[in-house]
Protein backbone atom coordinates (compact mmCIF):
# COMPACT_ATOMS: atom_id res chain seq x y z
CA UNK A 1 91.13 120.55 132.10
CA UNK A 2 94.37 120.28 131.23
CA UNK A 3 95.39 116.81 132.01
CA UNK A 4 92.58 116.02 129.28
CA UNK A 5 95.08 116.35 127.26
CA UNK A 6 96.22 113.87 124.45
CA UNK A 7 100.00 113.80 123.58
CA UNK A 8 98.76 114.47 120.14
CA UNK A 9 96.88 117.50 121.72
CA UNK A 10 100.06 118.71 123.09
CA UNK A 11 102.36 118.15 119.78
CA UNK A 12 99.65 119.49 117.73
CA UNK A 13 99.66 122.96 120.49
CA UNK A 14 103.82 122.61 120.04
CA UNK A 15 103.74 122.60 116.29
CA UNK A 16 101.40 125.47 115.80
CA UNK A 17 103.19 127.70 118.81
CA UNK A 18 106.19 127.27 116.86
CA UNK A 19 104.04 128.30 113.25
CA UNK A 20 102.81 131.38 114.77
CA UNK A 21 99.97 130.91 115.85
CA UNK A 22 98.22 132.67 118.39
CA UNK A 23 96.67 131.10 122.00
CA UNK A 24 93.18 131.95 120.88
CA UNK A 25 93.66 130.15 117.39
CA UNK A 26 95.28 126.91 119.28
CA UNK A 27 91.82 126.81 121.37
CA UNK A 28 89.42 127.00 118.91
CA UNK A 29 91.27 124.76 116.87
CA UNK A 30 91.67 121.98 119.32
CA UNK A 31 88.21 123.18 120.78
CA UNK A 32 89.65 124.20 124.09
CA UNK A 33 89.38 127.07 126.43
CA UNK A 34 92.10 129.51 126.50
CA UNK A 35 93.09 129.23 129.93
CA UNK A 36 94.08 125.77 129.35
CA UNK A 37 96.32 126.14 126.45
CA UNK A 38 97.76 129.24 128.55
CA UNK A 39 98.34 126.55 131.76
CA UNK A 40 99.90 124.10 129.25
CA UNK A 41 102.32 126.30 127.79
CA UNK A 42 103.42 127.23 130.95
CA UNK A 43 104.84 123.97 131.21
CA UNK A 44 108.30 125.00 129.73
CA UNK A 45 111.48 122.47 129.78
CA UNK A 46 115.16 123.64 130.22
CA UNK A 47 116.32 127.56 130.87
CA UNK A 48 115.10 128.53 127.91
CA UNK A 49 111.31 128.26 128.79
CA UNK A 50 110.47 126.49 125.54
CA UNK A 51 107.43 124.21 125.37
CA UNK A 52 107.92 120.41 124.51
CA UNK A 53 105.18 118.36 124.39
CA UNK A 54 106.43 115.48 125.18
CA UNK A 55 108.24 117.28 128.59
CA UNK A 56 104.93 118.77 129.25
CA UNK A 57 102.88 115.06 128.48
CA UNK A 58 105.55 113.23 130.96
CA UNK A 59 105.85 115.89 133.55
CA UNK A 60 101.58 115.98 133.45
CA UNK A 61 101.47 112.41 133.50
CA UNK A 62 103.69 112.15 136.94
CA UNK A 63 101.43 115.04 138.29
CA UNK A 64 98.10 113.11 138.01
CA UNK A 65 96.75 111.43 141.06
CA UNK A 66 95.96 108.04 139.90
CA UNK A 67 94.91 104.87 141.68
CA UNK A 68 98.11 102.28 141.95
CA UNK A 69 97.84 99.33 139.46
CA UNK A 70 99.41 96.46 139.04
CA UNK A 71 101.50 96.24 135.57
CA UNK A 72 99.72 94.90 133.17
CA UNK A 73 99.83 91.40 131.81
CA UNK A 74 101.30 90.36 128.53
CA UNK A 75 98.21 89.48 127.58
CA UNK A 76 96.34 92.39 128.30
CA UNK A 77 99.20 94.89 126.80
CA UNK A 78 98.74 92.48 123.60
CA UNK A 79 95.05 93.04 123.80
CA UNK A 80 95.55 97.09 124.16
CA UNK A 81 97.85 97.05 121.02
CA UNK A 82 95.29 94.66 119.08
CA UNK A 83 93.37 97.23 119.38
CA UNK A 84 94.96 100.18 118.48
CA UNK A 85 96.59 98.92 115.59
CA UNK A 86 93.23 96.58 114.55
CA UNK A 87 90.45 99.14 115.47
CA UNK A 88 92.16 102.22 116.13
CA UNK A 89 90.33 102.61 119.42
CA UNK A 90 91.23 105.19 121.41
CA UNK A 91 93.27 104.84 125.32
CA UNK A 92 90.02 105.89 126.59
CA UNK A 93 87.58 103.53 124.74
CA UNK A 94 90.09 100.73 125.48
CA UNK A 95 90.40 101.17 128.90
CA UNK A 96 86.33 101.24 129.30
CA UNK A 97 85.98 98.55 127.29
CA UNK A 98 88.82 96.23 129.56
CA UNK A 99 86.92 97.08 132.49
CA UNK A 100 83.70 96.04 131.50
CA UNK A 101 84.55 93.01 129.14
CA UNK A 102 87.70 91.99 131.17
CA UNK A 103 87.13 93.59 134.41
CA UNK A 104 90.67 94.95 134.26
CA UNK A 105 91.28 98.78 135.63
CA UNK A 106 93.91 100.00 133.50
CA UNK A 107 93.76 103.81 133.33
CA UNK A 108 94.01 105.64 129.91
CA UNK A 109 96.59 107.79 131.11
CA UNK A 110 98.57 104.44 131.63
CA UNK A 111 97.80 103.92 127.93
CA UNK A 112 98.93 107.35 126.48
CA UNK A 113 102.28 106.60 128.69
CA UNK A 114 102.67 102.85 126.86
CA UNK A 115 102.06 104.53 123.40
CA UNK A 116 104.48 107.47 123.82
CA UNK A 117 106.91 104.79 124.86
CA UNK A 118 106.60 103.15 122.16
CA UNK A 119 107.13 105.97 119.69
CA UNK A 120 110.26 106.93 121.47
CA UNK A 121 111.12 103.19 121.23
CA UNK A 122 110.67 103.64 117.69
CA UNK A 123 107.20 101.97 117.42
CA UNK A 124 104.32 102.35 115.15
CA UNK A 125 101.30 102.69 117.94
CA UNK A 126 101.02 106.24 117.84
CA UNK A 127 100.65 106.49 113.71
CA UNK A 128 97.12 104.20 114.57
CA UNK A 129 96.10 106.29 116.96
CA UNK A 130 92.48 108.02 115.61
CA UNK A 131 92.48 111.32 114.39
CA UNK A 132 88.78 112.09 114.10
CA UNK A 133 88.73 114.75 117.01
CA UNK A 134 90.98 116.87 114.69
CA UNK A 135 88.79 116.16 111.29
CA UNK A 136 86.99 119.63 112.20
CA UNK A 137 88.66 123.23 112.19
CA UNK A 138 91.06 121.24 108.99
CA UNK A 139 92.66 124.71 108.09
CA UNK A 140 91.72 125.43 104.54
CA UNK A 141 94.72 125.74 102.29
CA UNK A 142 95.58 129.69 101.13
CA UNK A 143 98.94 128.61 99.79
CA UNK A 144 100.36 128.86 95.95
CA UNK A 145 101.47 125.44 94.71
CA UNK A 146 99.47 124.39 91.64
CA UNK A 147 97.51 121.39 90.83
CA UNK A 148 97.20 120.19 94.18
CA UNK A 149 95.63 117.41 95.44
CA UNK A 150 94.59 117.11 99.14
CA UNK A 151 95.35 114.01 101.09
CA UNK A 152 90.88 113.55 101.81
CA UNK A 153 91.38 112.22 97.89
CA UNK A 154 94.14 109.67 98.97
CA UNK A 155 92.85 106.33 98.39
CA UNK A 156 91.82 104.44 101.78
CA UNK A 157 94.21 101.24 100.89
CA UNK A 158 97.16 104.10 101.52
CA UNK A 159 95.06 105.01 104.83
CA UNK A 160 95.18 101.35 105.82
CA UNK A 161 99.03 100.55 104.60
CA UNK A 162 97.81 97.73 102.54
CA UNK A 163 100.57 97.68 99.82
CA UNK A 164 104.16 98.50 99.61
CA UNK A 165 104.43 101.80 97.69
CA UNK A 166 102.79 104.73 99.20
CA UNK A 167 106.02 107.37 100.73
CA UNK A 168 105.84 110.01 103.00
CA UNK A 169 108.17 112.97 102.24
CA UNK A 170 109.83 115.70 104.82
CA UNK A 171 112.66 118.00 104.93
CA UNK A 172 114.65 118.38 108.36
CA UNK A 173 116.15 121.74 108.00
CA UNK A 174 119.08 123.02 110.17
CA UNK A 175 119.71 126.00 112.87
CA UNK A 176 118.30 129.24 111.93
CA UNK A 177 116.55 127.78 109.09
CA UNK A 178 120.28 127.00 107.26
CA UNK A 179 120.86 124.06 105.52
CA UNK A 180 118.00 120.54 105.26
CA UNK A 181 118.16 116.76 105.24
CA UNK A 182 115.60 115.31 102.67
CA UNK A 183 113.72 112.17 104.42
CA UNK A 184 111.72 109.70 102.79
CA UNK A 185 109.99 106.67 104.40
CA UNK A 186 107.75 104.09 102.73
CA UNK A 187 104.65 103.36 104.90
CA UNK A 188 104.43 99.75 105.29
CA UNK A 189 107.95 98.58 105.11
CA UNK A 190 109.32 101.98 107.11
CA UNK A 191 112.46 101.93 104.62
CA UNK A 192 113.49 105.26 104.56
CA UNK A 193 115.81 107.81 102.44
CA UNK A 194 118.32 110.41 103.85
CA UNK A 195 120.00 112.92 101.94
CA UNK A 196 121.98 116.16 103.24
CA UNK A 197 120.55 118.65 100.83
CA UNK A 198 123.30 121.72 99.72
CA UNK A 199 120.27 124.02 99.65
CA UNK A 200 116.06 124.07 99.71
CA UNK A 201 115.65 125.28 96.20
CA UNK A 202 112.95 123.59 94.71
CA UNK A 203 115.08 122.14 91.59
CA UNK A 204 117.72 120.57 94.23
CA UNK A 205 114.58 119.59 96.19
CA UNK A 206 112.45 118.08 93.20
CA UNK A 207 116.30 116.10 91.74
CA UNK A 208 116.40 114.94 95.49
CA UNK A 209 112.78 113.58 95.88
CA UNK A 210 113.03 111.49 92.00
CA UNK A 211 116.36 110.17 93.44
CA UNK A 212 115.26 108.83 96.50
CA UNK A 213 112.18 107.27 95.50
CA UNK A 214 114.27 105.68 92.55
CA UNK A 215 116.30 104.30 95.61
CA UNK A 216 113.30 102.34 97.69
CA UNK A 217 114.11 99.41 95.88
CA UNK A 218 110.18 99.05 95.75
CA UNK A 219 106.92 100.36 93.78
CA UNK A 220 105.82 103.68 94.47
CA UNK A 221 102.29 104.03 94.02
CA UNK A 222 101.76 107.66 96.30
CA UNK A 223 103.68 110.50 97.87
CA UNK A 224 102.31 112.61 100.71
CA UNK A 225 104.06 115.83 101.90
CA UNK A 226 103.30 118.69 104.00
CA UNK A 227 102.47 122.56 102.18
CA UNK A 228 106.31 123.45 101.80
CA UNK A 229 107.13 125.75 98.64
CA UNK A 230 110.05 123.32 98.29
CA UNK A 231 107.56 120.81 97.08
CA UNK A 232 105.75 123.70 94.49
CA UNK A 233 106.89 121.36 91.42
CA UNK A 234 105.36 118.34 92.53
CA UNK A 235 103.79 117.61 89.35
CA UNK A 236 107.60 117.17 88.19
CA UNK A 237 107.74 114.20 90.71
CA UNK A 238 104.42 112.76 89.75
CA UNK A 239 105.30 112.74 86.14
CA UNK A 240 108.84 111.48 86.26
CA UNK A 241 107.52 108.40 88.30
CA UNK A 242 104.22 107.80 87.34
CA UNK A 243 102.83 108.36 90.71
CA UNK A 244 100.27 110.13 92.61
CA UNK A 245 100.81 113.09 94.90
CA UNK A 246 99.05 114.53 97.35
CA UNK A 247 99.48 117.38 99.95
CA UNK A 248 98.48 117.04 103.95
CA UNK A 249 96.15 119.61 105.20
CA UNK A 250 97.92 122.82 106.94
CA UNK A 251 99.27 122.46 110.40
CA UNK A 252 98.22 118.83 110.62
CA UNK A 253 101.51 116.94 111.15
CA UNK A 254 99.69 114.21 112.28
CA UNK A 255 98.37 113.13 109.10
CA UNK A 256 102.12 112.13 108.19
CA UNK A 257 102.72 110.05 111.23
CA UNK A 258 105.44 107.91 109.84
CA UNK A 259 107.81 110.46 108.32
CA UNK A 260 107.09 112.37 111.81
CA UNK A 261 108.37 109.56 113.80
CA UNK A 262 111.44 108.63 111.16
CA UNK A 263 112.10 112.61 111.83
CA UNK A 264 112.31 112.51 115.69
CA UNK A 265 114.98 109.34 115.43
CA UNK A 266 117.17 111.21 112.64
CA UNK A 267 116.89 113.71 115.58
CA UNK A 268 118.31 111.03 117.88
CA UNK A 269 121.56 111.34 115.92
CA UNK A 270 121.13 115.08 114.87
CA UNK A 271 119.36 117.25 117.90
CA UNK A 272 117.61 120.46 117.04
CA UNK A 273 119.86 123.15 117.01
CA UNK A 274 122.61 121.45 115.42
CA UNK A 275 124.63 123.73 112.65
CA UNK A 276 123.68 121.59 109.13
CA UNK A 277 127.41 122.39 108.03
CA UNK A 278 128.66 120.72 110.39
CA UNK A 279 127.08 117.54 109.12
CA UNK A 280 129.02 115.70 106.53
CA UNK A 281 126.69 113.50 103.93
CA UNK A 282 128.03 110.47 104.48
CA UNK A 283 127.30 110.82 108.03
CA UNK A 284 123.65 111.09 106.91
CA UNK A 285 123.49 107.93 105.03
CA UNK A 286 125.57 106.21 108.07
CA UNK A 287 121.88 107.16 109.93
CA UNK A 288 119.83 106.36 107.21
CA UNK A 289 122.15 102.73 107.28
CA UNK A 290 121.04 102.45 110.87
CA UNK A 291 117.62 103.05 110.73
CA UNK A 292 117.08 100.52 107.65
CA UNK A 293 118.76 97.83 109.74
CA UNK A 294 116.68 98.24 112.94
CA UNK A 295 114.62 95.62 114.04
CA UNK A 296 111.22 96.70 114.53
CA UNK A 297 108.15 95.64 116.51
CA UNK A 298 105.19 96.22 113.71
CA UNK A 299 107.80 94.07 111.47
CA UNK A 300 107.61 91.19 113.70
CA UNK A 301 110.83 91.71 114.47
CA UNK A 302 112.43 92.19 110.64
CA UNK A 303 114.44 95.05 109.77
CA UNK A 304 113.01 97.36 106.96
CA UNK A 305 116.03 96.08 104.88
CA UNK A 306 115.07 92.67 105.59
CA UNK A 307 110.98 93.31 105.16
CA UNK A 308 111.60 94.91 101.72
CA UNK A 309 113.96 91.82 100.73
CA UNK A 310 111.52 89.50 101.89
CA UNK A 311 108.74 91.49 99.41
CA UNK A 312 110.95 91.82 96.54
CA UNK A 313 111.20 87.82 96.84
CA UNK A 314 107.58 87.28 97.16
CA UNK A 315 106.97 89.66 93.80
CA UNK A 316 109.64 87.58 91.82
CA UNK A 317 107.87 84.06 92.88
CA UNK A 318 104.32 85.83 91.56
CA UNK A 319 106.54 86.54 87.88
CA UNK A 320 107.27 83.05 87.86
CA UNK A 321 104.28 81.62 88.58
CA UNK A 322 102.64 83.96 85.89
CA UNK A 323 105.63 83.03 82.75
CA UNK A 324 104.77 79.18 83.78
């Protein structure tokens, strides 16, 4: 059925209606029957008729016949994001689970609704959600770029964001494929890099990358990007930082969550559809400025400026301690 459908389901059918891909290679991807992928896309936003899966998640969501609940207690929403960021249970095996340990009804529709929230809130909940459903039909890569590593050989720590250092990379390229904006975002800390790019070649691309990595203010350990020629001369990146690089699997955005979300707020500032010329660089950093002094939630509250200070202070304590 269609309303058994994850917001991740729906980006995932979004980003590979928008590769290409065909209704019959959506379903047996996501391991669905046709006629509901054909009944989801049907669920078009504006004049247009486009798809947006986050339209179609909302618009399903206020469709759904669902028992009224009270809103949730503080301490039961802290117990729901416990365990998605803790366990990375899923809405489903959360709500279950409250019912029978807590004897709480909280729907996981109600769930998917609090975690898409978030993310629009600029939240982390949705980059814990589990991905396991999507482990099989991993496209196999066909592509050209040399030497590289998928991101099954990343090491778990990275998987677990349990040290500053391991980046996510992204471009955000303009109208009619004219023009990109080179994002960076470090996992833990969720500092991130902006740079208006003057073209996609991968020279400008590679100078861009060493650049903004240089600019973290931080270690960087790993870099994970999606299958982009841009990033062919990785091994460039790798060796001028003494890092590790590794590629996502094809058509999985999901297994770059964070430089996914930091994409959709740059988009808060710059919508799709917006001519890249327009854009003048300095506007660009004034976002990336923003962003780095938001306050957010998985931070306790810090900023990503303020988280990174606050770890750059901690390292230079340990050097002291060591020369004593």
């Amino acid at each position: 059925m269609a309303g058994n459908l994850s917001l991740e389901d729906r980006i995932i059918i979004q980003a590979m209606r928008d590769n290409g891909h065909k209704v019959i290679e959506i379903s047996n991807y996501l391991h669905r029957n046709k006629t509901t992928i054909y009944r989801e896309m049907s669920k078009t936003k504006g004049s247009a008729g486009v798809y947006d899966a986050h339209f179609a998640h909302q618009l399903t969501s206020a469709n759904m016949v669902r028992v009224a609940v009270r809103c949730p207690s503080t301490e039961i929403v802290n117990l729901i994001e416990r365990k998605i960021l803790n366990e990375q249970w899923s809405p489903e095996q959360i709500s279950g689970w409250l019912k029978l340990e807590h004897n709480t009804s909280i729907s996981h529709t109600w769930i998917y609704q609090y975690i898409d929230k978030d993310k629009r809130d600029g939240g982390e909940l949705f980059n814990h959600m589990r991905h396991g459903q999507y482990s099989k039909g991993h496209r196999e890569y066909h592509g050209k770029i040399p030497d590289r590593t998928s991101i099954e050989a990343r090491p778990e720590l990275v998987n677990q964001r349990s040290r500053i250092g391991d980046c996510e990379i992204d471009l955000i390229v303009g109208v009619k494929n004219q023009g990109a904006i080179l994002s960076i975002i470090e996992r833990v800390s969720r500092h991130c890099f902006l740079q208006k790019l003057e073209n996609k070649k991968t020279e400008t691309v590679v100078a861009a990358v060493i650049d903004g990595l240089k600019q973290l203010d931080c270690p960087v350990f790993t870099v994970t990007s999606d299958n982009g020629t841009e990033f062919t001369n990785h091994k460039t990146i790798s060796e001028a930082l003494d890092l590790k690089y590794y590629f996502a699997h094809p058509y999985a955005s999901y297994e770059r969550g964070s430089i996914e979300n930091l994409n959709g707020l740059v988009r808060q500032y710059i919508p799709k559809g917006t001519d890249f010329s327009e854009i003048e660089g300095l506007g660009v950093k004034h976002i990336q400025d923003k962003l780095n002094s938001r306050p957010r939630k998985v931070l306790n509250y810090l900023t990503p400026n303020q988280y990174l200070v606050k770890f750059n202070n901690k390292s230079e304590e340990k050097k002291l301690q060591l020369r004593v």
